[in-house]
Structures are given as structure tokens and as C-alpha cells.
C-alpha atoms as a PDB file:
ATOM      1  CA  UNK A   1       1.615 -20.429  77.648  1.00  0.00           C
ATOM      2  CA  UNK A   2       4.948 -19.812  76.131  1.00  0.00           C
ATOM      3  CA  UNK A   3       7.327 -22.527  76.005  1.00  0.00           C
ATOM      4  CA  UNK A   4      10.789 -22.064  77.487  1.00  0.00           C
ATOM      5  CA  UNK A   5      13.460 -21.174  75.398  1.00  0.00           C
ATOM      6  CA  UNK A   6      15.725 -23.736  73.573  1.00  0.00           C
ATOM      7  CA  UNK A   7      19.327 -23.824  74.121  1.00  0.00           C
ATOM      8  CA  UNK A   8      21.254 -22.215  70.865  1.00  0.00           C
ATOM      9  CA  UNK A   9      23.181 -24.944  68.824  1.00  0.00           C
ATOM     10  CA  UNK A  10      26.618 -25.143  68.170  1.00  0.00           C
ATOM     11  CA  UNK A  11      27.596 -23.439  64.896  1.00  0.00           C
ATOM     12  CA  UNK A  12      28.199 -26.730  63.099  1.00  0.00           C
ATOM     13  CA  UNK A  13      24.364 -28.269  64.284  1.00  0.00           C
ATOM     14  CA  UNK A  14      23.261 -24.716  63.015  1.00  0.00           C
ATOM     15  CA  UNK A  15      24.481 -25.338  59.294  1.00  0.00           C
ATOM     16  CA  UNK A  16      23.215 -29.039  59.733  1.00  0.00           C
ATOM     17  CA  UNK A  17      20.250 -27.368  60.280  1.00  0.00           C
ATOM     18  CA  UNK A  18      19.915 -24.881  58.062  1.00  0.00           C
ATOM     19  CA  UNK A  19      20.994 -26.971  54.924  1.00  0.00           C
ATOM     20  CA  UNK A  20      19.126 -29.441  55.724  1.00  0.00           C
ATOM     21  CA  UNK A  21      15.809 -27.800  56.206  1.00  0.00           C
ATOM     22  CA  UNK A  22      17.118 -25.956  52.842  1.00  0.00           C
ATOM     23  CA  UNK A  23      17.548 -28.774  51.525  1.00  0.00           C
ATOM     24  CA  UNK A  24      13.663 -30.838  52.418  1.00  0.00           C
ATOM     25  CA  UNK A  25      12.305 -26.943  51.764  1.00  0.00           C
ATOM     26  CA  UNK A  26      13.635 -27.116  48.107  1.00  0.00           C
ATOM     27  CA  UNK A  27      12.680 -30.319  47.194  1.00  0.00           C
ATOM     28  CA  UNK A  28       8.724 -29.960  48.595  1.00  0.00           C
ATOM     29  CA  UNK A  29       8.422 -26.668  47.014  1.00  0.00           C
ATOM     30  CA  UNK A  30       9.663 -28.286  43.811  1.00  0.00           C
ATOM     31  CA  UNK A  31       7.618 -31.135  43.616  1.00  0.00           C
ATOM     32  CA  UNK A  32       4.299 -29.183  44.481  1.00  0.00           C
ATOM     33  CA  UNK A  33       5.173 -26.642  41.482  1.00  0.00           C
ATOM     34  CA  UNK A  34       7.258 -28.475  39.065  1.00  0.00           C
ATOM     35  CA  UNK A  35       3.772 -28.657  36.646  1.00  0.00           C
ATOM     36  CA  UNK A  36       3.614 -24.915  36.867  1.00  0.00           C
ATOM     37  CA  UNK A  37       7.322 -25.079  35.989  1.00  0.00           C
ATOM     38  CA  UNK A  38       6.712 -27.120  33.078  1.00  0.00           C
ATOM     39  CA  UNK A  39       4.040 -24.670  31.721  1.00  0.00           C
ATOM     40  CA  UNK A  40       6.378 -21.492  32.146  1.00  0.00           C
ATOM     41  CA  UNK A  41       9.491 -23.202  30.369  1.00  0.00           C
ATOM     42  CA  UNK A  42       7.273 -24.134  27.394  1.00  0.00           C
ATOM     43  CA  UNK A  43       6.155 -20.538  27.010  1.00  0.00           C
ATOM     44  CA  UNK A  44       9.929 -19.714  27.219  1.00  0.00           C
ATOM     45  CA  UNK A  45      10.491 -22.271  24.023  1.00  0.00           C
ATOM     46  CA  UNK A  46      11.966 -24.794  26.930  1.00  0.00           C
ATOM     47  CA  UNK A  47      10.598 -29.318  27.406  1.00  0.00           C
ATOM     48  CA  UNK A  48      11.647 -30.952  30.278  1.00  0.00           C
ATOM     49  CA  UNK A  49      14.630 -31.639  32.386  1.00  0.00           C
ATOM     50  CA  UNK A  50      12.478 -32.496  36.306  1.00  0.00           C
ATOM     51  CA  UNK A  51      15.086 -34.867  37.709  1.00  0.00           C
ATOM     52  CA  UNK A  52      18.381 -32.148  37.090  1.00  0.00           C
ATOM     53  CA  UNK A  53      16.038 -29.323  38.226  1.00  0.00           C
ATOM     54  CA  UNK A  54      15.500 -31.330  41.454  1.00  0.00           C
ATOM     55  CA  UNK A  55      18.918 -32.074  41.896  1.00  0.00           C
ATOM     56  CA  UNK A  56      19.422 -28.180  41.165  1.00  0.00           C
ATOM     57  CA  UNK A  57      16.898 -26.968  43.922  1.00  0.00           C
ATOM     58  CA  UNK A  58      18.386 -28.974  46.287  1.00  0.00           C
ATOM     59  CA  UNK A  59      22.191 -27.468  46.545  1.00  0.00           C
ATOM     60  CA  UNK A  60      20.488 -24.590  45.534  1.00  0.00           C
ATOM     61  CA  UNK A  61      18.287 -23.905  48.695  1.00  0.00           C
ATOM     62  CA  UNK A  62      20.627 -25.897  51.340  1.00  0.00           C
ATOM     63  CA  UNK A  63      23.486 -23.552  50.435  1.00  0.00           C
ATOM     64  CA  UNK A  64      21.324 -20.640  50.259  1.00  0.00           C
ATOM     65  CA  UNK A  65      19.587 -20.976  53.592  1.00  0.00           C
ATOM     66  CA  UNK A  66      22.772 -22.108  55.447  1.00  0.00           C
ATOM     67  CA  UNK A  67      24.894 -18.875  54.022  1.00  0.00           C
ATOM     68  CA  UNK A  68      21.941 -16.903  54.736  1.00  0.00           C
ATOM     69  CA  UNK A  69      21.869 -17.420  57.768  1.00  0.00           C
ATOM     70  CA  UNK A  70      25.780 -16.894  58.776  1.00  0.00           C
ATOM     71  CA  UNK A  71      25.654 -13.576  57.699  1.00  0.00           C
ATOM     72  CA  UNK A  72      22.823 -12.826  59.217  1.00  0.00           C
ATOM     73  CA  UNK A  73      24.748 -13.833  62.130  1.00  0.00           C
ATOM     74  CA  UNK A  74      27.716 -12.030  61.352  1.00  0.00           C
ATOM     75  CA  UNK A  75      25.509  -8.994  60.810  1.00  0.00           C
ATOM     76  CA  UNK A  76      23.923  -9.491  63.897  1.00  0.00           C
ATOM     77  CA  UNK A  77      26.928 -10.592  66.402  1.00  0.00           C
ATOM     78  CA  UNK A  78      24.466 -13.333  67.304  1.00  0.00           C
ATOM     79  CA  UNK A  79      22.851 -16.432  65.913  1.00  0.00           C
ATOM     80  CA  UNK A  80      19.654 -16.253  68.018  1.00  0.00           C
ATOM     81  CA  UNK A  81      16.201 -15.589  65.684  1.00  0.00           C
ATOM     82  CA  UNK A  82      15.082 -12.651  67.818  1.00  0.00           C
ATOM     83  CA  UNK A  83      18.933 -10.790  67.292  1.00  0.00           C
ATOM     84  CA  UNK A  84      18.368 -11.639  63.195  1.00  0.00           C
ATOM     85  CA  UNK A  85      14.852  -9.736  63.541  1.00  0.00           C
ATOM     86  CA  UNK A  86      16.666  -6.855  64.407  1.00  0.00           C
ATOM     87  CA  UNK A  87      18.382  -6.237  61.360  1.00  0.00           C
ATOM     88  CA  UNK A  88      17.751  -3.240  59.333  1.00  0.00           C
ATOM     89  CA  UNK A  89      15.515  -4.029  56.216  1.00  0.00           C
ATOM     90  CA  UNK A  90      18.710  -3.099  53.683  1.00  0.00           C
ATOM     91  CA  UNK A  91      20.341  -5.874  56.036  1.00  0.00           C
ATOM     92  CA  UNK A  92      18.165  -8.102  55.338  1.00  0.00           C
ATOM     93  CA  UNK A  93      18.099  -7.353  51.395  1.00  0.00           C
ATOM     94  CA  UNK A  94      21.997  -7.615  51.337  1.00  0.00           C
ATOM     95  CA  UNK A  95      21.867 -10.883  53.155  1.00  0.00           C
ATOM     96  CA  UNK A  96      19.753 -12.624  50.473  1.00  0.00           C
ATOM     97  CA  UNK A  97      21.601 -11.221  47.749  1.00  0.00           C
ATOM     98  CA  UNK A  98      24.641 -12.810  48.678  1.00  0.00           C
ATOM     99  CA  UNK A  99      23.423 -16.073  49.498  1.00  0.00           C
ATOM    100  CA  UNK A 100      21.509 -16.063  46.468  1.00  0.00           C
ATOM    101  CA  UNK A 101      24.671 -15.675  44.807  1.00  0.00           C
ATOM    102  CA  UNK A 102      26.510 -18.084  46.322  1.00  0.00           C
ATOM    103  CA  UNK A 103      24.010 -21.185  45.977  1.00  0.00           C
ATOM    104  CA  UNK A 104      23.676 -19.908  42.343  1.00  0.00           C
ATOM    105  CA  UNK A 105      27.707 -20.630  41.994  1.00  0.00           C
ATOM    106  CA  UNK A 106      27.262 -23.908  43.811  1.00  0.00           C
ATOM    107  CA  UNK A 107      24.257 -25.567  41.593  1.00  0.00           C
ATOM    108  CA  UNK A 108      24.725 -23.527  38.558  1.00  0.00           C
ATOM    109  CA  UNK A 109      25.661 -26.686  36.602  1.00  0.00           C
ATOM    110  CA  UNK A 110      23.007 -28.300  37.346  1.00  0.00           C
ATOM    111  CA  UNK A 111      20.717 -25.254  36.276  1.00  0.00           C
ATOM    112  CA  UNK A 112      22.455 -25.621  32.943  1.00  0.00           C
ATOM    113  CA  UNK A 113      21.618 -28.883  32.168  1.00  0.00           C
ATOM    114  CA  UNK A 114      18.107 -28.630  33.167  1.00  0.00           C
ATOM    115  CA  UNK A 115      17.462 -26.156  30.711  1.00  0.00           C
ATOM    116  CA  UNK A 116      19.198 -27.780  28.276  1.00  0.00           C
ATOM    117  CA  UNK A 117      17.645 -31.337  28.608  1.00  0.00           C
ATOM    118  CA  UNK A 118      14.436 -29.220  29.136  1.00  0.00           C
ATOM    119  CA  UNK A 119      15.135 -26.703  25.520  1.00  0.00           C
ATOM    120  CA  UNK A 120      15.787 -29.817  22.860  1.00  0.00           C
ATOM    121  CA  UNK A 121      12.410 -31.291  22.094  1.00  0.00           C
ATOM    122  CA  UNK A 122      11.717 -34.351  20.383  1.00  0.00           C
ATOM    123  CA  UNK A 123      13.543 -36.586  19.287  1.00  0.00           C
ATOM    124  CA  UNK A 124      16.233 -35.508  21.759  1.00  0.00           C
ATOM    125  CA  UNK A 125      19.547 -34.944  21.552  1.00  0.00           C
ATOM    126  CA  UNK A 126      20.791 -36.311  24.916  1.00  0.00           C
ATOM    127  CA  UNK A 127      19.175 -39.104  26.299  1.00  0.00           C
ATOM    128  CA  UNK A 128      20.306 -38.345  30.004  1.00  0.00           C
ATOM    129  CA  UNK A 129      22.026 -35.710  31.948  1.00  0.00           C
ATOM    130  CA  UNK A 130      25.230 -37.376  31.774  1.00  0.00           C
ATOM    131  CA  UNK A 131      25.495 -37.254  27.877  1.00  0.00           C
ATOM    132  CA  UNK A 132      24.802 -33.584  28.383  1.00  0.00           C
ATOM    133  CA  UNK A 133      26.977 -33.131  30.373  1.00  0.00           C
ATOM    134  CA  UNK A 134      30.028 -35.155  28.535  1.00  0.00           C
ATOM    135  CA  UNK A 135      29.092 -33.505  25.380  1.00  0.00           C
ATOM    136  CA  UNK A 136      29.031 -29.670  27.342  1.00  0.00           C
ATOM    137  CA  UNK A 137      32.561 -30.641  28.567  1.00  0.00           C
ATOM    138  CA  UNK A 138      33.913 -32.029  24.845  1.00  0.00           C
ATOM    139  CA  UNK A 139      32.463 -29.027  23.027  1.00  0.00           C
ATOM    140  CA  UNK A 140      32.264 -26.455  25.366  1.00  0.00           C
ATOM    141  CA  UNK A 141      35.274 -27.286  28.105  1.00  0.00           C
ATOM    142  CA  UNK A 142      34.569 -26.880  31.756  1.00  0.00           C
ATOM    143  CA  UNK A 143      33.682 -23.072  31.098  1.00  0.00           C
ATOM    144  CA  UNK A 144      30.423 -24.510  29.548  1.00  0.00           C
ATOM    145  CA  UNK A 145      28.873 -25.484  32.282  1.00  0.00           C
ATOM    146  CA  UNK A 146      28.991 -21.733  33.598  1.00  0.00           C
ATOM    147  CA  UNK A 147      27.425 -20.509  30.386  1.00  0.00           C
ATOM    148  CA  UNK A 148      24.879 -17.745  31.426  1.00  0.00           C
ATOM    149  CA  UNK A 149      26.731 -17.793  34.966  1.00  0.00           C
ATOM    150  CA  UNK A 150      27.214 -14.037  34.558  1.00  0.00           C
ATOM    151  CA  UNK A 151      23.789 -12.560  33.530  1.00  0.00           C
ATOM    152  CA  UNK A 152      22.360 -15.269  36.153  1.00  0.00           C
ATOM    153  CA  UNK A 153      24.088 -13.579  38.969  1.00  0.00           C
ATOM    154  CA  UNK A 154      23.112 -10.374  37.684  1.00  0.00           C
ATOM    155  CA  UNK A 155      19.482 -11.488  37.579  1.00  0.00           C
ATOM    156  CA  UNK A 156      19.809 -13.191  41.410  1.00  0.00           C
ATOM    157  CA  UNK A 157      21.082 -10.064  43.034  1.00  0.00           C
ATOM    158  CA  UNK A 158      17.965  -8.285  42.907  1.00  0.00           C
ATOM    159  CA  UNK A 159      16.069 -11.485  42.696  1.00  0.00           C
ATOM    160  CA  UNK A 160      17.228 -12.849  46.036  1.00  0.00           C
ATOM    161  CA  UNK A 161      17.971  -9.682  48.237  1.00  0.00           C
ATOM    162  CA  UNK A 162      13.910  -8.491  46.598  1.00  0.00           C
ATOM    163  CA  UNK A 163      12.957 -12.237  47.766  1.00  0.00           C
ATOM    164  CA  UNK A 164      14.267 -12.193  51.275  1.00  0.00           C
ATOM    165  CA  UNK A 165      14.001  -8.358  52.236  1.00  0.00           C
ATOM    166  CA  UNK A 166      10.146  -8.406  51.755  1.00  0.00           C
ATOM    167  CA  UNK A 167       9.307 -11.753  53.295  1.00  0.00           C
ATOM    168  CA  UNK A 168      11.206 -10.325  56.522  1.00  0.00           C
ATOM    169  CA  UNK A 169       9.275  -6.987  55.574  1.00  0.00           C
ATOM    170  CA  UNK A 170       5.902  -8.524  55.098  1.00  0.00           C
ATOM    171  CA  UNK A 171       6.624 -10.956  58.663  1.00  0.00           C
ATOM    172  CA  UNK A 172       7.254  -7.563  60.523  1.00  0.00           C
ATOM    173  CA  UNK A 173       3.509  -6.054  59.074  1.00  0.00           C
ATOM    174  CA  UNK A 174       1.697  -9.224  59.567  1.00  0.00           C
ATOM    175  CA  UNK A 175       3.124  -9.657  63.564  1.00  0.00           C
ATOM    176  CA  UNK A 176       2.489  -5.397  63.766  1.00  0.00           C
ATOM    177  CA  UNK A 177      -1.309  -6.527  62.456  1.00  0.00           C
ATOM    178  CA  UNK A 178      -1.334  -9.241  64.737  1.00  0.00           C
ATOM    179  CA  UNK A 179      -0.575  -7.209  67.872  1.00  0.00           C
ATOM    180  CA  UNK A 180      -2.990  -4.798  66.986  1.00  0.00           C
ATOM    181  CA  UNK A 181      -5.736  -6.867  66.308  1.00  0.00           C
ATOM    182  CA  UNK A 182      -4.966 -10.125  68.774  1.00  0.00           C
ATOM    183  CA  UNK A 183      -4.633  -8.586  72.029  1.00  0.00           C
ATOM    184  CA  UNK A 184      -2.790 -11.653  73.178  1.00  0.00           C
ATOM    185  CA  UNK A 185      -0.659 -12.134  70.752  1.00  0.00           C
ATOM    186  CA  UNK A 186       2.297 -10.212  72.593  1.00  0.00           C
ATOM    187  CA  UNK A 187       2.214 -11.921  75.366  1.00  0.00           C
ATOM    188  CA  UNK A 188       5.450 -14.292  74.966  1.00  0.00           C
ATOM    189  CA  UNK A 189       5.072 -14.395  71.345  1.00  0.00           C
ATOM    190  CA  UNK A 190       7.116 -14.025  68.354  1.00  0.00           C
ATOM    191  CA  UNK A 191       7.372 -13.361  64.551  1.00  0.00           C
ATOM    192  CA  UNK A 192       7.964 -17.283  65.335  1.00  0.00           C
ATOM    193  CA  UNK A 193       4.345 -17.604  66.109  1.00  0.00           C
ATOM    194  CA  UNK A 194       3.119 -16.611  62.624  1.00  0.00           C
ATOM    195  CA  UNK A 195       0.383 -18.963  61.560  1.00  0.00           C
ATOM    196  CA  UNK A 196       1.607 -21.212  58.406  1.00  0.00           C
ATOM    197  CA  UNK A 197      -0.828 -19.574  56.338  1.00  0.00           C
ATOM    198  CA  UNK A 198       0.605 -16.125  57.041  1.00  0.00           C
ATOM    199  CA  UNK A 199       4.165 -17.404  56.451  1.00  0.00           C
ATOM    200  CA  UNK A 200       2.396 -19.009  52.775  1.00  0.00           C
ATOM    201  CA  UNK A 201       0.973 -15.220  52.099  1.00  0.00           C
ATOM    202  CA  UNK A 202       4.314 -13.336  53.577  1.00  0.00           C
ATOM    203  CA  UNK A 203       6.219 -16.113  50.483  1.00  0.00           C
ATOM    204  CA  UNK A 204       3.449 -15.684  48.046  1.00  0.00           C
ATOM    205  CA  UNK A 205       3.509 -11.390  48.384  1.00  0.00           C
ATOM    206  CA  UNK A 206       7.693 -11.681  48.040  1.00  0.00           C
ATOM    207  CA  UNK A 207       8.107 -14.184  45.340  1.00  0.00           C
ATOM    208  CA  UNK A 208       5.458 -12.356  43.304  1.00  0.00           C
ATOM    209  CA  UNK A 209       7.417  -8.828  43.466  1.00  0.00           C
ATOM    210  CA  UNK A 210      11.103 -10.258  43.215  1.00  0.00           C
ATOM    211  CA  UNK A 211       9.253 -12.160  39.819  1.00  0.00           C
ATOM    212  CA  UNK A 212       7.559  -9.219  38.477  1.00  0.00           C
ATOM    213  CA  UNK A 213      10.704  -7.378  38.824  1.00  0.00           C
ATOM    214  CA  UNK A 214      13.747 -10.072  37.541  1.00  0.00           C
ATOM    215  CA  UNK A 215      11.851 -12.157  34.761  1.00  0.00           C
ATOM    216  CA  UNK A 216      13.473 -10.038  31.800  1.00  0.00           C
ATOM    217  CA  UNK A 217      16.815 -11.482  33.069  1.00  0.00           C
ATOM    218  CA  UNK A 218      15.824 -14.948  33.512  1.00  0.00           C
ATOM    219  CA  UNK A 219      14.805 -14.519  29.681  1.00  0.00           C
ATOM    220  CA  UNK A 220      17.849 -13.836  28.777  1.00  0.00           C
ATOM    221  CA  UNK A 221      20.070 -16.403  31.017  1.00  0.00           C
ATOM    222  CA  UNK A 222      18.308 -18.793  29.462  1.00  0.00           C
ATOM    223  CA  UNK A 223      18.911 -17.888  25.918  1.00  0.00           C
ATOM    224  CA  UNK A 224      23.003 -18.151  26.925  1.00  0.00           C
ATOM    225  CA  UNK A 225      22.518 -21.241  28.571  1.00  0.00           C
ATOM    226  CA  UNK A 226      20.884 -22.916  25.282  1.00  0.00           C
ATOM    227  CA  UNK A 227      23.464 -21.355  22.532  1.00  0.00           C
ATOM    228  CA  UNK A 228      24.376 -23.764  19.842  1.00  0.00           C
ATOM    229  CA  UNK A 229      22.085 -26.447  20.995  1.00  0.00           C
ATOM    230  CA  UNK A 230      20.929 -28.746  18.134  1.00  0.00           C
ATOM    231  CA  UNK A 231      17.379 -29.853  18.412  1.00  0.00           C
ATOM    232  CA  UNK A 232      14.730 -30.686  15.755  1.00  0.00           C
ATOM    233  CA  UNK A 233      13.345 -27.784  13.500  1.00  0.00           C
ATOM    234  CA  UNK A 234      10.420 -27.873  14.759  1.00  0.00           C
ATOM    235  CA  UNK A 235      11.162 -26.397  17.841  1.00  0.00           C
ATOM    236  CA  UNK A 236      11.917 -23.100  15.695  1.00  0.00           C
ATOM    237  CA  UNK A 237      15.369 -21.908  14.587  1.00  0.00           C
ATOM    238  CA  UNK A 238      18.394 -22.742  17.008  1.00  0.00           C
ATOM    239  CA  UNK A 239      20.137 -20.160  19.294  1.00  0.00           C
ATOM    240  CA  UNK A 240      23.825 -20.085  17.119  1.00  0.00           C
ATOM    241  CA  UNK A 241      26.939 -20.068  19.116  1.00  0.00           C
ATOM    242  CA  UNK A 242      27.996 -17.115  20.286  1.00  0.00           C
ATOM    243  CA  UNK A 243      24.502 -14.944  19.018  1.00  0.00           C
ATOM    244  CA  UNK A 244      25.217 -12.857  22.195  1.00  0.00           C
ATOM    245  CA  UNK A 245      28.343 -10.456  22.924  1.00  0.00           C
ATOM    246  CA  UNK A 246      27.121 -10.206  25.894  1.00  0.00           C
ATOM    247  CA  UNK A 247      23.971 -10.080  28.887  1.00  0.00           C
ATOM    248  CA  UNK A 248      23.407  -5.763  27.595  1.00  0.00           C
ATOM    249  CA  UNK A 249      23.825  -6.752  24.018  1.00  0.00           C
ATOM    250  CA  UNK A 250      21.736  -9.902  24.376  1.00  0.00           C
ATOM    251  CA  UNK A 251      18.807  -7.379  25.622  1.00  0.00           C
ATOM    252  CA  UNK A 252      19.135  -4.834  22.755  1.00  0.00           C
ATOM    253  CA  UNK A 253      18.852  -7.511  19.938  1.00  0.00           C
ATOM    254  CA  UNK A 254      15.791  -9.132  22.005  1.00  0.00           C
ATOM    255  CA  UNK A 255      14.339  -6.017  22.634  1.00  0.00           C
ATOM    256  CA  UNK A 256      15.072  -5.034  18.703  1.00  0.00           C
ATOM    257  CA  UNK A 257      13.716  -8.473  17.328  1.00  0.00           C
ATOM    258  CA  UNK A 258      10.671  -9.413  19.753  1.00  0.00           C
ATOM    259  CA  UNK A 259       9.901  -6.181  21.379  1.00  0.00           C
ATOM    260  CA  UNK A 260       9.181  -5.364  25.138  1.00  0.00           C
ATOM    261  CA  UNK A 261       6.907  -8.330  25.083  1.00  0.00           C
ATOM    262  CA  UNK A 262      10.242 -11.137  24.193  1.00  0.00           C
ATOM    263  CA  UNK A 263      11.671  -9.740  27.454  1.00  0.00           C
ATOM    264  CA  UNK A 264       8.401 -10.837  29.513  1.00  0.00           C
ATOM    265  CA  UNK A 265       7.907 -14.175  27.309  1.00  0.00           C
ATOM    266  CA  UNK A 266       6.384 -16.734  29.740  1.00  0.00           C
ATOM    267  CA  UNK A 267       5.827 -14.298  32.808  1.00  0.00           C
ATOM    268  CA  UNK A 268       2.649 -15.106  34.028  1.00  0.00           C
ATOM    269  CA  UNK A 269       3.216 -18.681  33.939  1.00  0.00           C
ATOM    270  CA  UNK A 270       6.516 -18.057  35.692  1.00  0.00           C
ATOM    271  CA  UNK A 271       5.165 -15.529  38.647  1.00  0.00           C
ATOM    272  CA  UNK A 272       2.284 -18.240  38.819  1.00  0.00           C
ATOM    273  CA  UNK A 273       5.196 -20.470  39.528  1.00  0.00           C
ATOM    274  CA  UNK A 274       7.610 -18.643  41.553  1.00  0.00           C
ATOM    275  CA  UNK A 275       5.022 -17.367  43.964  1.00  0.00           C
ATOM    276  CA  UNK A 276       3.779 -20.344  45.192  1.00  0.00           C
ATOM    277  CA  UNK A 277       7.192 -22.212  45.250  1.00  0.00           C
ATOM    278  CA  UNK A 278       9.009 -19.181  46.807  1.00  0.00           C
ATOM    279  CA  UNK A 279       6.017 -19.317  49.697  1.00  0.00           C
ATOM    280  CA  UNK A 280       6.234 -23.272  50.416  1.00  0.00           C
ATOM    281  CA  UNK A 281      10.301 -23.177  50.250  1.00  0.00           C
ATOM    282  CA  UNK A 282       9.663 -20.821  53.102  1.00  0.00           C
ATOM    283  CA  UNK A 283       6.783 -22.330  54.923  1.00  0.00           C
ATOM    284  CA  UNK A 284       8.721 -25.513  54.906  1.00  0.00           C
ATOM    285  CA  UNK A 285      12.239 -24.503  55.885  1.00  0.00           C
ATOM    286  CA  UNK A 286      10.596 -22.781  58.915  1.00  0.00           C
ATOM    287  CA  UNK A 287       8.917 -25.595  60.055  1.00  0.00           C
ATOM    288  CA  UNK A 288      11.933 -28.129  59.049  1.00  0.00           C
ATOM    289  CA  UNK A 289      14.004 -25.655  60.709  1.00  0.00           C
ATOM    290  CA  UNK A 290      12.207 -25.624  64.133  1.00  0.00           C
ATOM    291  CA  UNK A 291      11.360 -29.048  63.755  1.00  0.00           C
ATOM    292  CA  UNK A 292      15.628 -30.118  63.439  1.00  0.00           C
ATOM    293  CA  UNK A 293      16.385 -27.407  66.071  1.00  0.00           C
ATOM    294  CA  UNK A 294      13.968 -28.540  68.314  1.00  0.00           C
ATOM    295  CA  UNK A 295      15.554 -32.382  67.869  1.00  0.00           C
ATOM    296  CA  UNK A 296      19.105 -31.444  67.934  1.00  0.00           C
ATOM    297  CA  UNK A 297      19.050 -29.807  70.810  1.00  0.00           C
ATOM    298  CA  UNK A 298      16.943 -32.279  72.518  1.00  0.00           C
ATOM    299  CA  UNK A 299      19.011 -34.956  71.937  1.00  0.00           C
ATOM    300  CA  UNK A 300      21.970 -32.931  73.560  1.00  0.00           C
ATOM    301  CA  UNK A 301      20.711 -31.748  76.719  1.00  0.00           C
END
């Protein structure tokens, strides 16, 4: 039997809601793959930096679920689920473009100094994110901590509109095969009522083909964020200051040194990674979501 329907929170319990479960939905998927993490950024020539990333991931999904879902609203003229299933699939795509832009702006500096903490090796160079980040500001001015900003956002356009627009793709196939194989299932149900395991394989299927597609440009934002670093020789030559003119000229000169394959370093490691985290984030910040919702409006009626 269905349950009745909840009352809709107030727009400001909404974002509590929605950066919140962003929030517990980063940091779970994080610390479930941060070993497969650690096994793609050694294939990309990166070591370490877990504590930065997780303050990263953080920001990172809170902002990006929260933004999502105000346009989604805005798109919609309504904040209720069933109005946001509506949307057209481009909708949908659009929608996590931008908000994958806009957490990217909001953690980016934290992104930086994982990979740089994570790129120097042994013996290291900084100790602890805060001499990176002193150093980054001495050397670099506040404009270093962007470094990479520009062929990051490049790379999360595609990355986070492909991410979104086929998890809400592959949500609307699985409830279409549910109806036609539960007879039941109609009756009073939603997308909602998706099993966890389909939301896991709905995450899994869109992290793997937003991966596939984007890794070349994650290559390459990394090789900005890491120019000039000093680290020990054996961790291979250092990337010089200013080796790049830019993101197009950074891919002809990789593509004219290390071939295809120096664009696609790493990338099975890093899908193995991505899927998997991409489907937990998901699975989690539904059930946080609900979960919060379910409190929240409790508590006020």
C-alpha cells in the first residue's frame, strides 16, 4: 500500500536537504572507492593526497546536488520529484552540466591540492595541505589555486550533464521494465520505488559512459594542476612551468609525445573507479535524501 504523500519543504529545508545528503553521499562514495582512486592516480604518475580529496568531495557533491536540484526546479516551475521527472532528457543533461560546474568552482582548491600532495612522491615536498597551500599562494598568487580551473570545466560539462542525463535516462528504462514485467508495480508507485540495486546499476551504467567519454580531459587537468612541482627524480622528469599554452595545445604535444594511448593513461583504473563511486554517491543521496525529507517534514507537521 502506498504511503501518503509528504508535505513539500520550504525552499531553505530543501537545500538543507539536498547539501546535506550531497554532502554524507560524497563522503560514503569516497571512502568505499578511495583504494580504487589510489590505483588510478598512480597510473596517472599521481601518490596520495585522501584527507584534501575528502574535503574536496564533500563541497563538491553538497553544492552539486543542492544547485542541481534548483534548476531542476526552475526548469520545472515546481520542486516536487514527480514535476522534475518530467523534464525533457536535454533538461536533464543541461541541469548537471551546470551544477557540475558550479561545485567544480566551489571545491576546485581543494582538487588542486589533492593532486598535488598526491603527484610529489617520496620524500615529499609538503608535509601537509597547509604548506601547499602557503607555498601555491607565495609562488603562484591566489590565481594558483585555479590552475587547470579552465580545462576542468571544460572536462565537467560533458562529464556532469553525460553523468546526470543517463542516470535519469537509465531510471526511466528500468521503471518502463518494471511496469512491464511487475504487473504491480504501477499501482501507486514511482521511479521513487526503484530497488537500491537498480539505482547502484542506473550509477554504475552512467558513470561508466560519462568516464569512457571525459578521461582524455581529466589527463590533461591534471598535468596543469602539477606544473612546476618539485619532487624527487625518481618520480620521472617534472612538469616545467608554463609547458602548456594552453588545454588544445596541452593535447597536441601529449598526443605528439605519448600518442593516443598518453590521453587514456590510467583509464581503466579510473572508469573502475568512477563507476562504482558515481553509483553509491547516487544510491546514497537518494536514500539520505528521503531519509532528511522524511525527518524534516516530520518534525514540522
Amino acid at each position: 500500500m502506498a504511503s501518503p504523500p509528504m508535505e513539500e519543504p520550504g525552499q531553505l529545508k530543501r537545500a538543507m536537504i539536498d547539501s546535506t545528503a550531497g554532502a554524507i553521499a560524497g563522503c560514503v562514495s569516497r571512502t568505499v572507492t578511495s583504494p580504487l582512486d589510489v590505483i588510478k592516480i598512480r597510473f596517472q604518475g599521481f601518490w596520495r593526497g585522501n584527507v584534501p580529496a575528502l574535503l574536496m568531495v564533500m563541497p563538491y557533491t553538497a553544492i552539486q546536488f543542492t544547485v542541481l536540484h534548483r534548476l531542476k526546479t526552475y526548469a520545472a516551475g515546481s520542486s516536487k520529484t514527480e514535476a522534475h521527472k518530467q523534464l525533457s532528457p536535454s533538461l536533464s543533461y543541461i541541469s548537471g552540466a551546470l551544477a557540475g560546474c558550479a561545485a567544480t568552482i566551489g571545491s576546485y582548491p581543494f582538487d588542486l591540492l589533492r593532486t598535488i600532495l598526491a603527484s610529489q612522491g617520496e620524500p615529499k615536498i609538503y608535509p601537509t595541505m597547509r604548506s601547499a597551500f602557503i607555498d601555491i599562494i607565495r609562488t603562484r598568487g591566489f590565481r594558483g589555486m585555479y590552475a587547470g580551473l579552465s580545462p576542468t570545466l571544460v572536462e565537467i560539462v560533458p562529464y556532469a550533464g553525460l553523468q546526470f542525463g543517463t542516470y535519469d535516462t537509465f531510471k526511466r528504462w528500468t521503471s518502463s521494465w518494471n511496469l512491464r514485467h511487475y504487473p504491480n508495480y504501477g499501482l501507486g508507485n514511482t521511479e521513487d520505488d526503484l530497488s537500491s540495486f537498480q539505482l547502484f546499476l542506473c550509477g554504475l551504467a552512467a558513470g561508466t559512459c560519462a568516464k569512457l567519454v571525459c578521461h582524455p580531459l581529466d589527463v590533461v587537468k591534471k598535468r596543469f594542476q602539477i606544473e612546476g612541482l618539485q619532487r624527487h627524480p625518481r618520480y620521472g622528469a617534472r612538469v616545467e612551468q608554463h609547458a602548456y599554452r594552453n588545454m588544445f595545445d596541452a593535447l597536441r604535444r601529449i598526443l605528439k609525445k605519448e600518442g593516443t594511448a598518453g590521453l587514456y593513461k590510467g583509464i581503466i583504473p579510473s572508469t573502475v573507479k568512477a563507476a562504482p563511486a558515481g553509483a553509491v554517491t547516487f544510491v546514497a543521496y537518494e536514500i539520505t535524501s528521503d531519509w532528511l525529507e522524511s525527518i524534516l517534514t516530520s518534525s514540522s507537521s
